[in-house]
Protein backbone atom coordinates (compact mmCIF):
# COMPACT_ATOMS: atom_id res chain seq x y z
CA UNK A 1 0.00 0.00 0.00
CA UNK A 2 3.18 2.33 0.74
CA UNK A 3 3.63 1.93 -3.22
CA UNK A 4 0.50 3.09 -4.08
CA UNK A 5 0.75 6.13 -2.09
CA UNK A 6 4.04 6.90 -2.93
CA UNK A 7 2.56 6.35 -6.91
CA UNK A 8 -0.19 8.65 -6.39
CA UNK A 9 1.94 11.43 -5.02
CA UNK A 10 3.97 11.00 -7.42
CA UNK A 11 1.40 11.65 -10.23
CA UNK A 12 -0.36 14.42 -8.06
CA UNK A 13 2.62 16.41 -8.16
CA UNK A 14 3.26 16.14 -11.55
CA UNK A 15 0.03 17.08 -12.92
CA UNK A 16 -0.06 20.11 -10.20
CA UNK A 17 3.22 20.97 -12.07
CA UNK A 18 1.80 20.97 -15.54
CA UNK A 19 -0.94 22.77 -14.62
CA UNK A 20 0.83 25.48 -12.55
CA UNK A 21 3.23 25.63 -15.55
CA UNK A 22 0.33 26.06 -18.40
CA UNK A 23 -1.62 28.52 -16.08
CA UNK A 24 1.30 30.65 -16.00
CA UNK A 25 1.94 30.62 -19.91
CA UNK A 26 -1.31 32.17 -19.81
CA UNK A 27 -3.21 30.43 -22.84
CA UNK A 28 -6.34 28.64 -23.16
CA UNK A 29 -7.10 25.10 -23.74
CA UNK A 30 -7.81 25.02 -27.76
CA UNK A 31 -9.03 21.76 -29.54
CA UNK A 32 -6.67 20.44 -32.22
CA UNK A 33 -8.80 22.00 -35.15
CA UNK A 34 -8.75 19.46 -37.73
CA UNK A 35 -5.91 17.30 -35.84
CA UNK A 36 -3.81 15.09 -38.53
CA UNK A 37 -5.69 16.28 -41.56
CA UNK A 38 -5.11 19.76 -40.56
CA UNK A 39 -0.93 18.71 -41.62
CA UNK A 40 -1.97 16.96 -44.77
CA UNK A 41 -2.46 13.35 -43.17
CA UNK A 42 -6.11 12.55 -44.32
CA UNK A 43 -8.16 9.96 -42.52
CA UNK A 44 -11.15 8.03 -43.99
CA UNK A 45 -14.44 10.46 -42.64
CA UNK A 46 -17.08 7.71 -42.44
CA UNK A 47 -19.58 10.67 -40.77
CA UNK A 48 -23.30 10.60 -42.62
CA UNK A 49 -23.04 14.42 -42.00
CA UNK A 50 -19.77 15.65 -42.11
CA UNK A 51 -19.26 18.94 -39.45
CA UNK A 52 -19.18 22.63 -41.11
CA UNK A 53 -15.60 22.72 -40.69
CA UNK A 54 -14.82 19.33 -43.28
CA UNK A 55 -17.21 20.99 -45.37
CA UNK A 56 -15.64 23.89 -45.73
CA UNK A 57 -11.74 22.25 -46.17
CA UNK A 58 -13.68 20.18 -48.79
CA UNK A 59 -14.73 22.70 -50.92
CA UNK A 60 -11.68 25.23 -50.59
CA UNK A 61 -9.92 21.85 -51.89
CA UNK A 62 -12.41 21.06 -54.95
CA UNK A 63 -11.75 24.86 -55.82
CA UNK A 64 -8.16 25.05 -55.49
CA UNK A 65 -8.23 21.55 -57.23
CA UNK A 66 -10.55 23.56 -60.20
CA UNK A 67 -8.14 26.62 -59.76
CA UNK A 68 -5.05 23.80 -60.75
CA UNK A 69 -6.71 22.38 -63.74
CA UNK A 70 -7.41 25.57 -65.27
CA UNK A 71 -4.04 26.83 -65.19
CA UNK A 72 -2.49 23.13 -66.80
């Protein structure tokens, strides 16, 4: 049980680090907006109804993708 405790303190004081450390840096928590596809790694989006912002990166890339065949 000494291990445990010992464990547990152990993880207590490093997540009271982290988050003295990020409320100092004074920023907010942010999502990852778009995660790996927003670096070019595209994942399969097997959604019925894809969210606003995939439908928006969707059809910026069907223009740009318009914009490229125009100008071959």
């Amino acid at each position: 049980m000494t291990i445990f405790f010992i464990t547990f303190g152990f993880f207590l004081v490093v997540v009271v680090a982290m988050a003295v450390g990020y409320i100092f840096q004074q920023k907010t928590l942010a999502g990852s907006c778009g995660g790996l596809g927003s670096i070019g790694i595209e994942k399969a989006c097997n959604c019925d109804n894809p969210c606003e912002k995939r439908k928006e990166r969707e059809r910026k890339a069907a223009q740009q993708q318009a914009i490229d065949i125009k100008n071959i």
